[in-house]
Protein backbone atom coordinates (compact mmCIF):
# COMPACT_ATOMS: atom_id res chain seq x y z
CA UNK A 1 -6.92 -12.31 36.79
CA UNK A 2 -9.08 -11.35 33.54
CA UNK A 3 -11.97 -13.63 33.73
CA UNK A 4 -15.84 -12.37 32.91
CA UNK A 5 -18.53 -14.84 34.99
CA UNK A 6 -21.14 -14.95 32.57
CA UNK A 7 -24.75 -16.32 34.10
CA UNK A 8 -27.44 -17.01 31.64
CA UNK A 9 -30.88 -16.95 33.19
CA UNK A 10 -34.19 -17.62 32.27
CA UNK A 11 -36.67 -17.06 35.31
CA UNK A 12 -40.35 -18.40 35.18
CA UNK A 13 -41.03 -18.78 39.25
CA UNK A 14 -40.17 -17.62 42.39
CA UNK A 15 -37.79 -20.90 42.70
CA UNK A 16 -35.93 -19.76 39.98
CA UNK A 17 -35.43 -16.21 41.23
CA UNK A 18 -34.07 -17.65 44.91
CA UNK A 19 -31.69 -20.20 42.76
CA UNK A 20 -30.10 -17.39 40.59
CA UNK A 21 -29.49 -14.92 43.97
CA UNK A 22 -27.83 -17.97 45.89
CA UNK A 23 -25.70 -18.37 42.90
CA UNK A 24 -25.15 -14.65 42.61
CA UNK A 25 -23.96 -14.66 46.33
CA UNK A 26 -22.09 -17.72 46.20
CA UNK A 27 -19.98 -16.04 43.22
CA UNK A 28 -19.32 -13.07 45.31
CA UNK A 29 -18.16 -14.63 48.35
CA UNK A 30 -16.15 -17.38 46.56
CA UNK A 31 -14.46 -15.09 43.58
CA UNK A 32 -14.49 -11.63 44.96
CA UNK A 33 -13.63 -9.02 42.62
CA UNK A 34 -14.30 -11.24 39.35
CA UNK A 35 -17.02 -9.25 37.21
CA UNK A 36 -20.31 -11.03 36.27
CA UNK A 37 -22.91 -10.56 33.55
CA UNK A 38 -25.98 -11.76 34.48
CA UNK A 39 -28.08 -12.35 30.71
CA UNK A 40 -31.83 -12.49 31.11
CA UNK A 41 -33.60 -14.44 28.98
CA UNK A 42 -36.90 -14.76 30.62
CA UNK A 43 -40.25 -14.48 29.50
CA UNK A 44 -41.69 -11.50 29.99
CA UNK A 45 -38.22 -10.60 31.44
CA UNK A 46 -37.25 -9.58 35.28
CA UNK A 47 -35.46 -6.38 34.47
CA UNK A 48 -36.73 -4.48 37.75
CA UNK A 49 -36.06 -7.40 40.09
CA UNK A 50 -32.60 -8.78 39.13
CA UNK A 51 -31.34 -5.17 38.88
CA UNK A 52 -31.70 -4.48 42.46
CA UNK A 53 -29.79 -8.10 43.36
CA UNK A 54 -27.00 -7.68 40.61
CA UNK A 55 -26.48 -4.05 41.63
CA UNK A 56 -26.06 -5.02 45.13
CA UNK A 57 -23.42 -7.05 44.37
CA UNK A 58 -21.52 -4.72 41.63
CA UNK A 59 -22.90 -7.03 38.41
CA UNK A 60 -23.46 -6.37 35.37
CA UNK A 61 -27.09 -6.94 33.77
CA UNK A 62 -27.68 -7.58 30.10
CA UNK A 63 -31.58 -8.11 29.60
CA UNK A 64 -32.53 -9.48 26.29
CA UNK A 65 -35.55 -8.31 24.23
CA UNK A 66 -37.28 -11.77 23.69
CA UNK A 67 -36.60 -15.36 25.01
CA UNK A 68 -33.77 -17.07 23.87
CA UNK A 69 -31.86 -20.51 23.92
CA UNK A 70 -29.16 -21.44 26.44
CA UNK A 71 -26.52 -21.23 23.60
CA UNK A 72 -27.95 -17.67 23.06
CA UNK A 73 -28.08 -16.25 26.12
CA UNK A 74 -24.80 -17.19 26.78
CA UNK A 75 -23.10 -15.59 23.79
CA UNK A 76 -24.75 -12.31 24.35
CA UNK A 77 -22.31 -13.08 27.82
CA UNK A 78 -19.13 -14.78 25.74
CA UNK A 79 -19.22 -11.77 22.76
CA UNK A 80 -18.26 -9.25 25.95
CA UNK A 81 -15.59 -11.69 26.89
CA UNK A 82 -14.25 -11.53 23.83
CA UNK A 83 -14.50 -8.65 23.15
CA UNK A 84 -12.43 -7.92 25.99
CA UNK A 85 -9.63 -10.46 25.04
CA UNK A 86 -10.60 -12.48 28.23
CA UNK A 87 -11.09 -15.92 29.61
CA UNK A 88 -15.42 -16.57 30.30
CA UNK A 89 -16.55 -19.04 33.03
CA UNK A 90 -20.07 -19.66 32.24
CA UNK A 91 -22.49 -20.61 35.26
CA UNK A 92 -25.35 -21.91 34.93
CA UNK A 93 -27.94 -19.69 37.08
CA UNK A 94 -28.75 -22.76 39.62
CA UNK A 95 -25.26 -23.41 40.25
CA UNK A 96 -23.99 -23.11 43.81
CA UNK A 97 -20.56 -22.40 44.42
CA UNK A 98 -19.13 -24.18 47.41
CA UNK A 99 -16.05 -22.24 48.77
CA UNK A 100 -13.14 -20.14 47.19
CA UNK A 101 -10.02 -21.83 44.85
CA UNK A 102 -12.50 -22.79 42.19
CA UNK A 103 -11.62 -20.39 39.86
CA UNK A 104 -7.92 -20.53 39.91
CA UNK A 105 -8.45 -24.45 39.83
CA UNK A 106 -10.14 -24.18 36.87
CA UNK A 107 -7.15 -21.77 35.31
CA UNK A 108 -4.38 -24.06 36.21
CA UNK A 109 -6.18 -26.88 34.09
CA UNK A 110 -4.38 -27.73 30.82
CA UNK A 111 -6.91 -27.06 28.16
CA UNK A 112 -8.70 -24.24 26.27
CA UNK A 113 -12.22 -25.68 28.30
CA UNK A 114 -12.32 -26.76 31.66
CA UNK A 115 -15.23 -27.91 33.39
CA UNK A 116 -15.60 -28.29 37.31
CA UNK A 117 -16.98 -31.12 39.43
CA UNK A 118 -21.09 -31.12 39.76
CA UNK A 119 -22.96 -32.53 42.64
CA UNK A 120 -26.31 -33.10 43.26
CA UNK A 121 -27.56 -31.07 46.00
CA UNK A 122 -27.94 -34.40 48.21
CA UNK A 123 -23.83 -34.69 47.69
CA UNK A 124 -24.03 -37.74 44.82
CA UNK A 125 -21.80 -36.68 41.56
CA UNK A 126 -24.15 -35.33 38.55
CA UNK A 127 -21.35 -34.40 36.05
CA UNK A 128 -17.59 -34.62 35.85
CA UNK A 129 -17.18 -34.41 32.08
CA UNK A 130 -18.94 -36.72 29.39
CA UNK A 131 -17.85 -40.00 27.97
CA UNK A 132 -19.85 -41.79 25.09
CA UNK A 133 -21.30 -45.30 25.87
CA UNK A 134 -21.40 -47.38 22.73
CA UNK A 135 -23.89 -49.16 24.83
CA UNK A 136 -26.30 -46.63 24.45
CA UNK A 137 -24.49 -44.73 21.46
CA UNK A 138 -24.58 -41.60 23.18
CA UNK A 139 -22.87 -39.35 25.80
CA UNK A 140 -24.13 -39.55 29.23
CA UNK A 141 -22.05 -38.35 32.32
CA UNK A 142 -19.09 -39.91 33.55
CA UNK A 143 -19.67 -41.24 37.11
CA UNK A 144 -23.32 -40.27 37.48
CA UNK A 145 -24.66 -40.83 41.00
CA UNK A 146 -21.52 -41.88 42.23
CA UNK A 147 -20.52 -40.45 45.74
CA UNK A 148 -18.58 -37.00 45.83
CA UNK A 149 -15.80 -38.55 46.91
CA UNK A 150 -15.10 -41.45 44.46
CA UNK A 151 -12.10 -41.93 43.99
CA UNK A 152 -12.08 -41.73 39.77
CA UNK A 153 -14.11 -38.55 40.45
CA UNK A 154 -11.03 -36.67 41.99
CA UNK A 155 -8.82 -37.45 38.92
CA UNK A 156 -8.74 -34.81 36.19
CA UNK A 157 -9.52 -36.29 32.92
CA UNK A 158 -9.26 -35.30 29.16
CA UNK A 159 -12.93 -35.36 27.97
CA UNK A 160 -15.73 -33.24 26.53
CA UNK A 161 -17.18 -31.02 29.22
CA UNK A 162 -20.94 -29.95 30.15
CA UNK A 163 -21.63 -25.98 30.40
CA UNK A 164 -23.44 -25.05 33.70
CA UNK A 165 -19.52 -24.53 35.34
CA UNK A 166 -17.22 -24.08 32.73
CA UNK A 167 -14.40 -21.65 31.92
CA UNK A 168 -13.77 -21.21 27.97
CA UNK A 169 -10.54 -19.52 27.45
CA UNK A 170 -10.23 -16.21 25.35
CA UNK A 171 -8.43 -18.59 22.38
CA UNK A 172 -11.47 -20.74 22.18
CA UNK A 173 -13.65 -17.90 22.27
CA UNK A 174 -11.88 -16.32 19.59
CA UNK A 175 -11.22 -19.45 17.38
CA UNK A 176 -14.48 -21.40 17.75
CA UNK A 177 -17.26 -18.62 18.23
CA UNK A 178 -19.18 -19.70 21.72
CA UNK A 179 -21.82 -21.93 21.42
CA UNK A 180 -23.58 -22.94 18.17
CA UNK A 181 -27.19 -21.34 18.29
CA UNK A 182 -28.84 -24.35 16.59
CA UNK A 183 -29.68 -25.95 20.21
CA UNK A 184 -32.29 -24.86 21.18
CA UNK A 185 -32.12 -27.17 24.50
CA UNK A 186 -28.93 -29.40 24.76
CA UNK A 187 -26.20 -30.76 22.98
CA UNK A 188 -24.23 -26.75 22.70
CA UNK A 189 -22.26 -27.89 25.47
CA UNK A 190 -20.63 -31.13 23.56
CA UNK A 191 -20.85 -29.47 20.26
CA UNK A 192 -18.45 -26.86 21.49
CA UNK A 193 -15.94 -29.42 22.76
CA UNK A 194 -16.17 -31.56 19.91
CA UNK A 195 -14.75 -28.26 17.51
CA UNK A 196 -12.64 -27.49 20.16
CA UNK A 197 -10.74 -30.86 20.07
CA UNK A 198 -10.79 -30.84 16.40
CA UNK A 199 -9.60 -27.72 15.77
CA UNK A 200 -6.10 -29.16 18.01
CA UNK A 201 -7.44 -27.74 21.43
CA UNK A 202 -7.93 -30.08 24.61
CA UNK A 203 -11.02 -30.04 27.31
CA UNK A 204 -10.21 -30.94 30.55
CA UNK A 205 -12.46 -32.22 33.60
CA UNK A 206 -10.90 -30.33 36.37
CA UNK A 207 -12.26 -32.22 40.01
CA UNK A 208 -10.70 -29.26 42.85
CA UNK A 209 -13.67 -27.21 41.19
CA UNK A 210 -16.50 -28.06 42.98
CA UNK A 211 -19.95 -26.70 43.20
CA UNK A 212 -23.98 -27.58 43.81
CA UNK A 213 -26.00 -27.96 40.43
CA UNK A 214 -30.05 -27.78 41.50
CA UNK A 215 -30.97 -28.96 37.92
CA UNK A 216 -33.47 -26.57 36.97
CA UNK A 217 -34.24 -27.00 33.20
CA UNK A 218 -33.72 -24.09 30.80
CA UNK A 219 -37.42 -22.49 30.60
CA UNK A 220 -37.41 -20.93 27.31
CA UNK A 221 -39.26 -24.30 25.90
CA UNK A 222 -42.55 -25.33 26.45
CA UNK A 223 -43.06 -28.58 28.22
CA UNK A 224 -45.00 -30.12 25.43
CA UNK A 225 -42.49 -29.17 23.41
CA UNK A 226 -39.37 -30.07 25.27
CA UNK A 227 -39.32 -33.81 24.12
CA UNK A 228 -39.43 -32.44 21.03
CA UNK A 229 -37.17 -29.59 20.82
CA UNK A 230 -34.39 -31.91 22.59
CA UNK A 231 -34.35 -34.58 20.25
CA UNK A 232 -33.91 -32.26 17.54
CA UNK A 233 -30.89 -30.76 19.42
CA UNK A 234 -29.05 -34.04 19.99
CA UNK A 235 -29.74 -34.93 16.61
CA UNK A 236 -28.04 -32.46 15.02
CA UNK A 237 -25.02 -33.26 17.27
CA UNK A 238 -25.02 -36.74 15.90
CA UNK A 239 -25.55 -35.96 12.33
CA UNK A 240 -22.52 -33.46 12.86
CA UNK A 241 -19.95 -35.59 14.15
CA UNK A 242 -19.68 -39.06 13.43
CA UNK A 243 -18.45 -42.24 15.23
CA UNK A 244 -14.82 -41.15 14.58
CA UNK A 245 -15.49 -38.03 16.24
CA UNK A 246 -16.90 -39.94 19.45
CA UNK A 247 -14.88 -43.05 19.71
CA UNK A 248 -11.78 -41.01 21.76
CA UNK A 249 -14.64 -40.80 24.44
CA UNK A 250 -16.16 -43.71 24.72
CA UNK A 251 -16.00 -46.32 27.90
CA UNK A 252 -12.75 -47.83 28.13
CA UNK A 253 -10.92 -46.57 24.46
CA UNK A 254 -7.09 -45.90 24.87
């Protein structure tokens, strides 16, 4: 099986630290043997601390020299990957895995990037893939709040995916280049998708993955900047691809 976990982190409190370590654990008693890369991208950095947990556990620690984006911290992971010729699954550090078959779920889908089913830790559905809502004119989550067990939640569907439990094969990697560095915070997640499905590719929600997602915002970005810095991410998405682009996706299109 020649899959790379790749965990981007960015640690600014102790609740942080105890999310990436149950997420570290959870990958090594659900997928044991698959090697991880654990990218720091905090602040000030936690070199000494994560060290000790990702040695434990036979990882792999790659600790940047300044802050960086999401999208950046997980290509420092993807490049490896690729380098490799290997598929990536990219977790998000306050993921929770839930039990083992995840990962070969997520290989049996049919398309260059799968992305699992998310729950909120109370059990309600967070993300299984976006659609677009005209409504709105923009992509939310499919199913949002919805119980685990709905029953449109545990069909796999054609549809961009999000990135905190994703698998990007080695093709995509190779063709497309990771994430796109220009979002800062959001948006690199349906960017990716979007290329991929031009370029002829498919992405795939894929339901028999499973896991917790505790929703911790990326910490790179102040939080009087955040409003900010996310707008400007989204609209760059927008400007990118136009309403052809989003139509396949939207609420009830053929």
């Amino acid at each position: 099986m020649s899959v790379l976990a790749v965990v981007p982190a960015c640690l600014r409190s102790p609740q942080d630290a105890e999310l990436l370590g149950r997420c570290l654990v959870s990958l090594w008693r659900t997928a044991p043997g698959v090697p991880a890369i654990v990218v720091d991208a905090s602040p000030g950095g936690h070199g000494g601390e994560l060290a000790a947990v990702c040695a434990e556990l036979g990882y792999e620690l790659l600790c940047l020299p300044r802050t960086a984006s999401f999208a950046a911290a997980a290509n420092a992971g993807l490049a490896i990957a690729e380098g490799a010729g290997i598929d990536a699954v990219v977790l998000h550090h306050d993921v929770e895995l839930i039990e083992p078959g995840w990962l070969e779920a997520l290989l049996d889908a049919d398309g260059v990037i799968a992305g699992g089913r998310l729950l909120f830790p109370e059990g309600t559905l967070q993300h299984c893939g976006y659609l677009y809502s005209q409504l709105l004119g923009r992509f939310e989550p499919r199913l949002l709040l919805g119980p685990a067990d709905l029953p449109a939640s545990l069909e796999p569907a054609v549809c961009p995916v999000g990135s905190a439990f994703t698998l990007i094969r080695h093709d995509a990697l190779d063709a497309l280049g990771g994430y796109d560095e220009g979002f800062e915070l959001g948006g690199e997640d349906l960017d990716l998708c979007l290329r991929a499905f031009a370029a002829g590719g498919t992405c795939v929600y894929e339901p028999r993955a499973v896991a917790i997602h505790h929703n911790v915002t990326w910490r790179t970005v102040r939080d009087a900047d955040r409003e900010r810095v996310m707008t400007a991410s989204y609209d760059r998405l927008y400007e990118r691809f136009d309403e052809t682009a989003r139509r396949p996706f939207a609420l009830g299109a053929a």
